[in-house]
Protein backbone atom coordinates (compact mmCIF):
# COMPACT_ATOMS: atom_id res chain seq x y z
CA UNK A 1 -56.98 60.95 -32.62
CA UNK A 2 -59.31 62.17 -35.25
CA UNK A 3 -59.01 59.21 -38.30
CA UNK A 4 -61.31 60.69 -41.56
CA UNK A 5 -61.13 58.65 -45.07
CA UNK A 6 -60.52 60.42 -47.94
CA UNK A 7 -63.65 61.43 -50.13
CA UNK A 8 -64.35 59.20 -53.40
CA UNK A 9 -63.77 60.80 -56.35
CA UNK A 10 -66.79 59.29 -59.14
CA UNK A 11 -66.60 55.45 -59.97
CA UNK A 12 -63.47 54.24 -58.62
CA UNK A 13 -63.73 50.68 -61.11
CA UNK A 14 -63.94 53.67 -63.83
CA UNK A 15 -61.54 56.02 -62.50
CA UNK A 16 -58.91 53.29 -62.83
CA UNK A 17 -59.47 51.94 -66.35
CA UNK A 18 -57.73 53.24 -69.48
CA UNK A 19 -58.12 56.16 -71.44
CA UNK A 20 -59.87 53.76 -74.39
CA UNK A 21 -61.64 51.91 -72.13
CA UNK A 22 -63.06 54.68 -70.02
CA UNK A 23 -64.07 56.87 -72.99
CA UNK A 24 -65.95 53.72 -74.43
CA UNK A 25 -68.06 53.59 -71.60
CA UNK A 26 -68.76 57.29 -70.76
CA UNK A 27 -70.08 57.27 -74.55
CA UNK A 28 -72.83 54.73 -74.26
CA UNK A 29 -73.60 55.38 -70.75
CA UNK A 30 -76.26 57.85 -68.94
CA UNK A 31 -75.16 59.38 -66.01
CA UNK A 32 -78.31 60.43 -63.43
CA UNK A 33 -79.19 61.45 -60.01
CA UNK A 34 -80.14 58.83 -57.54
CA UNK A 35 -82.42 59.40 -54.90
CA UNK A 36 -82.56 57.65 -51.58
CA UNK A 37 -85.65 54.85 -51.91
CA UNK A 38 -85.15 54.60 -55.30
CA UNK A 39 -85.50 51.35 -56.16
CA UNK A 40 -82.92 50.17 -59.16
CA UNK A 41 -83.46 46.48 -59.27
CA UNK A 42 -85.95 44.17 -57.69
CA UNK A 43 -84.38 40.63 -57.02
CA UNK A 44 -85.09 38.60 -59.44
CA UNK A 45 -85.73 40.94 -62.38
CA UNK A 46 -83.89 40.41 -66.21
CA UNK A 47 -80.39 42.57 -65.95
CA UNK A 48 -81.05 45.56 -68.02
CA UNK A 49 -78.08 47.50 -66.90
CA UNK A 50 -74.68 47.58 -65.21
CA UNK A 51 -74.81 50.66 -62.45
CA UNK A 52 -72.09 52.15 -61.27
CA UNK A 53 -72.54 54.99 -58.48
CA UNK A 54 -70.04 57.83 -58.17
CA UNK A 55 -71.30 59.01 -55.14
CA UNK A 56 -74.23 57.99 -52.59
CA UNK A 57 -75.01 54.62 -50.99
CA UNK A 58 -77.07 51.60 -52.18
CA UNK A 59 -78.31 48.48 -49.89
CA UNK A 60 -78.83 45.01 -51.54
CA UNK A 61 -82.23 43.97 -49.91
CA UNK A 62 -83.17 40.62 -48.67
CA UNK A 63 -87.01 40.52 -48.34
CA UNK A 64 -88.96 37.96 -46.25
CA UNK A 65 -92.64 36.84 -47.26
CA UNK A 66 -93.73 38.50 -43.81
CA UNK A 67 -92.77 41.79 -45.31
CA UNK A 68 -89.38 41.95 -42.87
CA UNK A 69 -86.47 42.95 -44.42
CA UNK A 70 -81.92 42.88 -44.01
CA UNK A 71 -79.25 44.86 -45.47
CA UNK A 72 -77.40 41.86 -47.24
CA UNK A 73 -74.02 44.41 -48.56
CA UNK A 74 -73.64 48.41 -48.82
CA UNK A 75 -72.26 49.47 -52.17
CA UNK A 76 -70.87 52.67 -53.24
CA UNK A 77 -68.07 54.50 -55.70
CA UNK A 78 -65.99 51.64 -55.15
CA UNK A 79 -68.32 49.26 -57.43
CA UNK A 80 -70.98 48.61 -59.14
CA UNK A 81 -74.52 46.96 -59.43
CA UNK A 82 -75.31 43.96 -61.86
CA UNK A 83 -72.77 40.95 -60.70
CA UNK A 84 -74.73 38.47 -62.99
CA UNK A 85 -72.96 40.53 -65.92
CA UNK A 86 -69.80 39.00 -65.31
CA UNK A 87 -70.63 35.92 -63.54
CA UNK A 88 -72.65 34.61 -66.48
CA UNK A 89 -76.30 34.85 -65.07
CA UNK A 90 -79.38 36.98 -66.06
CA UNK A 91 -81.04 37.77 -62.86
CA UNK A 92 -80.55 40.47 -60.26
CA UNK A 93 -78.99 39.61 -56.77
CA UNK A 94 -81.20 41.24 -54.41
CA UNK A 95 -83.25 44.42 -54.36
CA UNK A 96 -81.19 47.00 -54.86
CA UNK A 97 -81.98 50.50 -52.51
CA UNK A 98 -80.69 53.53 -52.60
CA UNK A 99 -79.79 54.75 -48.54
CA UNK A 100 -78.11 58.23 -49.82
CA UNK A 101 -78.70 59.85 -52.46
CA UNK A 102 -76.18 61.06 -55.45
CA UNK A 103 -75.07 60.31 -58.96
CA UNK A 104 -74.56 56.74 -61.02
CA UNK A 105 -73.92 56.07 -65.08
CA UNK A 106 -75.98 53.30 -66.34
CA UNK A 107 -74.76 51.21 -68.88
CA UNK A 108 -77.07 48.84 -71.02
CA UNK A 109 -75.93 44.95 -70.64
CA UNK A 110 -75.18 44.03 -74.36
CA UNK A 111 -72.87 47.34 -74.55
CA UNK A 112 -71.40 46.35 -70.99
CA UNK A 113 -70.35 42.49 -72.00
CA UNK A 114 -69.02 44.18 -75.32
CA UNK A 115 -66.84 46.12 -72.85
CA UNK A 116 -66.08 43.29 -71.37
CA UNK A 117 -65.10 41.09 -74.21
CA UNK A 118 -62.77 43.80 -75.29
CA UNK A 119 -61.43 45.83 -72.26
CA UNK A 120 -59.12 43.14 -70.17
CA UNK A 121 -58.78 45.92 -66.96
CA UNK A 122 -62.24 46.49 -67.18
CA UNK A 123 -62.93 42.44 -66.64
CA UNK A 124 -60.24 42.84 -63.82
CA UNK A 125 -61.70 45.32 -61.86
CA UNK A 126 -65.39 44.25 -62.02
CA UNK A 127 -64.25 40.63 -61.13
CA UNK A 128 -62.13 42.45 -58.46
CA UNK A 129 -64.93 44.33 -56.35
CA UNK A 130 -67.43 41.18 -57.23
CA UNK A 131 -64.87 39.10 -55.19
CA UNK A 132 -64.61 41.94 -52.56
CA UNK A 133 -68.42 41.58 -52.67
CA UNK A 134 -68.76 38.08 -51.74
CA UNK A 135 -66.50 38.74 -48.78
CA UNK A 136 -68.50 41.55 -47.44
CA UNK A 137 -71.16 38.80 -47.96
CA UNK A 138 -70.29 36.44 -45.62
CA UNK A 139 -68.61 38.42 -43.28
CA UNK A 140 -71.61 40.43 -42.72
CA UNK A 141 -73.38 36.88 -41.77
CA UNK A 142 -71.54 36.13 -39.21
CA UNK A 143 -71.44 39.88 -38.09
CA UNK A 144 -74.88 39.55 -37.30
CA UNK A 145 -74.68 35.91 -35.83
CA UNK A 146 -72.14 37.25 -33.52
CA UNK A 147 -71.57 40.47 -32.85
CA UNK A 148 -73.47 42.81 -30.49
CA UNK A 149 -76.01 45.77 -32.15
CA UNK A 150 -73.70 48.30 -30.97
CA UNK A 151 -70.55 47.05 -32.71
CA UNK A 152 -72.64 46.36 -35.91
CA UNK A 153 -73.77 49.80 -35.89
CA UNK A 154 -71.00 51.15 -35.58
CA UNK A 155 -69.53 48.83 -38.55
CA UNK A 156 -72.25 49.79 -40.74
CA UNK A 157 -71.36 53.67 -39.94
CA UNK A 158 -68.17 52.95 -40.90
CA UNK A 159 -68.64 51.02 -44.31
CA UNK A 160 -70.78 54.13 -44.83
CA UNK A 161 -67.88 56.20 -44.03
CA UNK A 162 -65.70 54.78 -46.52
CA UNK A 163 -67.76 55.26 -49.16
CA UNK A 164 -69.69 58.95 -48.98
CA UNK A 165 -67.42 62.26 -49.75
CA UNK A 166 -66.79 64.04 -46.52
CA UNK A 167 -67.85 63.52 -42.90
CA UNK A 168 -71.57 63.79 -42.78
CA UNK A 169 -74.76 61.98 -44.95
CA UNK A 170 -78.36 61.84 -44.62
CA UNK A 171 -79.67 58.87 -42.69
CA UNK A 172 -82.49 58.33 -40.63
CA UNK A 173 -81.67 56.28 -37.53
CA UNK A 174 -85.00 54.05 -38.49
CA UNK A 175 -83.41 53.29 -42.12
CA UNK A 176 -80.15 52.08 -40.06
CA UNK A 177 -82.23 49.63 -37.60
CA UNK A 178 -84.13 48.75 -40.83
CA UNK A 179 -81.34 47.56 -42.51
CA UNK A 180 -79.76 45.48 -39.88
CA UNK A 181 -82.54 44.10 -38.44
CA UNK A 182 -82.59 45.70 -35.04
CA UNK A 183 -85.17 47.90 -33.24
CA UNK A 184 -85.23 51.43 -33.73
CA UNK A 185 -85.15 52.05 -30.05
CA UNK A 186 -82.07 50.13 -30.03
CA UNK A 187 -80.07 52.06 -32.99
CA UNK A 188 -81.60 55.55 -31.13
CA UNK A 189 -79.85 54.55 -27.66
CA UNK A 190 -76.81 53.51 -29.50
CA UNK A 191 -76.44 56.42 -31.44
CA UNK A 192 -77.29 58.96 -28.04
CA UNK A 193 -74.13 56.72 -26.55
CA UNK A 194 -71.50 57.92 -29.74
CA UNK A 195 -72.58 61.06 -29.54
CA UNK A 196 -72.02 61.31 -25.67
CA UNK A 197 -68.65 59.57 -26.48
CA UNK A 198 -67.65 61.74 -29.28
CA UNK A 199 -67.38 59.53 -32.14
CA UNK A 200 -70.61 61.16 -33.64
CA UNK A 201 -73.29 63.72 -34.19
CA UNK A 202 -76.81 63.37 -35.36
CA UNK A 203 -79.24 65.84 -35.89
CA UNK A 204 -82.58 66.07 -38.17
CA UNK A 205 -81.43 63.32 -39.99
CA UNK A 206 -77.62 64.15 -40.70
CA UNK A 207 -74.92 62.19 -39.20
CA UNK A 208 -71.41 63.16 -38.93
CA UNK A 209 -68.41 61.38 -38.15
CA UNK A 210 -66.96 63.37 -35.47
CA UNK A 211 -63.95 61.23 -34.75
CA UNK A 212 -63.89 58.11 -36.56
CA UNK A 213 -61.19 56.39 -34.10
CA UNK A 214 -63.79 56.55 -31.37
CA UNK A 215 -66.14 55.04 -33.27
CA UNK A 216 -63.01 51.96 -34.89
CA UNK A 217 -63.32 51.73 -31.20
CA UNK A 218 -66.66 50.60 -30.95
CA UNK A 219 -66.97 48.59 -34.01
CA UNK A 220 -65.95 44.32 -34.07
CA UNK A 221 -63.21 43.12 -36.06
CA UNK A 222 -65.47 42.57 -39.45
CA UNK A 223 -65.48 45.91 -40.35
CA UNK A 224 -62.04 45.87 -40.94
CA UNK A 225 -62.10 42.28 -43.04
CA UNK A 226 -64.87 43.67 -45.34
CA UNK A 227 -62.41 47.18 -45.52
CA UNK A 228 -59.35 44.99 -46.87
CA UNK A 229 -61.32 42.40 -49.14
CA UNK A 230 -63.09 45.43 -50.56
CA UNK A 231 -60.19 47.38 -51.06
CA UNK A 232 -58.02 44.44 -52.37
């Protein structure tokens, strides 16, 4: 049977916040396009800014001196960018890269711990998905310790899924074996095998979800640990 998630509609930590709260924000903050490879924050860097996507996909980045690199978490409309904001720390948590493109507001760190100090559900909610984060952390650590290239994949497709509005995104099978590590060879013969089974289609660079239960199917049981800590 043919499973599809509903679309995201904008920021879902904004969408949920109060009428006060919300219109605080959308004052001070500047919505833009984001493009994939953009680059919002190298890891490391002074926070500047709290991003929060309403639609499109960005990596965190964990880059090795040899130049290698591993998707450490996906993040989308569900959350935002800029954990040290509410954790108490300065510095970015990984390089932050955008996979698919689409829109985010940016909102400047003194006005976002003002927010903060004076918007409780807005506290909630960011602590929330940073929480959810830290799950998705770890579980995708012993995803790849564990689990075969085809079922991580086909998690990644998934978490993907979730978080883009319809059935079908731009993605180049090479960014996919990129972030998870894996040959591209590898993601190309595992992507020929959900197309022959149904579960997808792929073609100049868009991939559709052709029946997501096909592909639940092929994924390992992490997929669906990240889906309820992130959704908590």
């Amino acid at each position: 049977m043919k499973e599809l998630s509903s679309p995201p509609a904008g920021n879902r930590i904004l969408a949920c916040l109060p009428d006060e709260a919300r219109g605080y924000i959308e004052e001070r903050a500047e919505t833009r396009s984001i493009r994939a490879g953009d680059i919002l924050f190298e890891e490391g860097a002074a926070i500047t800014h709290a991003i929060f996507p309403h639609d499109g996909l960005v990596s965190l980045i964990a880059r090795m001196e040899n130049g290698r690199t591993v998707e450490k978490s996906l993040i989308g409309p569900e959350g935002f960018l800029g954990f040290a904001i509410v954790m108490g720390g300065d510095t970015v948590f990984g390089r932050a890269v955008v996979q698919v493109a689409g829109h985010a507001s940016w909102l400047a760190v003194a006005d976002a711990r003002s927010a903060l100090r004076r918007f409780e559900p807005l506290r909630e909610a960011m602590l929330r998905f940073t929480k959810g984060h830290m799950a998705q952390l770890m579980e995708s650590l012993a995803c790849a310790s564990l689990h075969t290239a085809q079922q991580r994949v086909s998690r990644w497709l998934l978490q993907a899924h979730d978080r883009v509005a319809g059935d079908e995104f731009h993605i180049t099978q090479e960014t996919v074996a990129t972030l998870l590590a894996l040959r591209r060879a590898t993601v190309n013969e595992i992507c020929a095998g959900l197309a022959s089974a149904g579960a997808i289609s792929y073609h100049r660079g868009v991939l559709s979800i052709i029946d997501r239960g096909r592909l639940l199917d092929s994924a390992c049981e992490c997929y669906g640990r990240i889906r309820a800590a992130t959704s908590a």
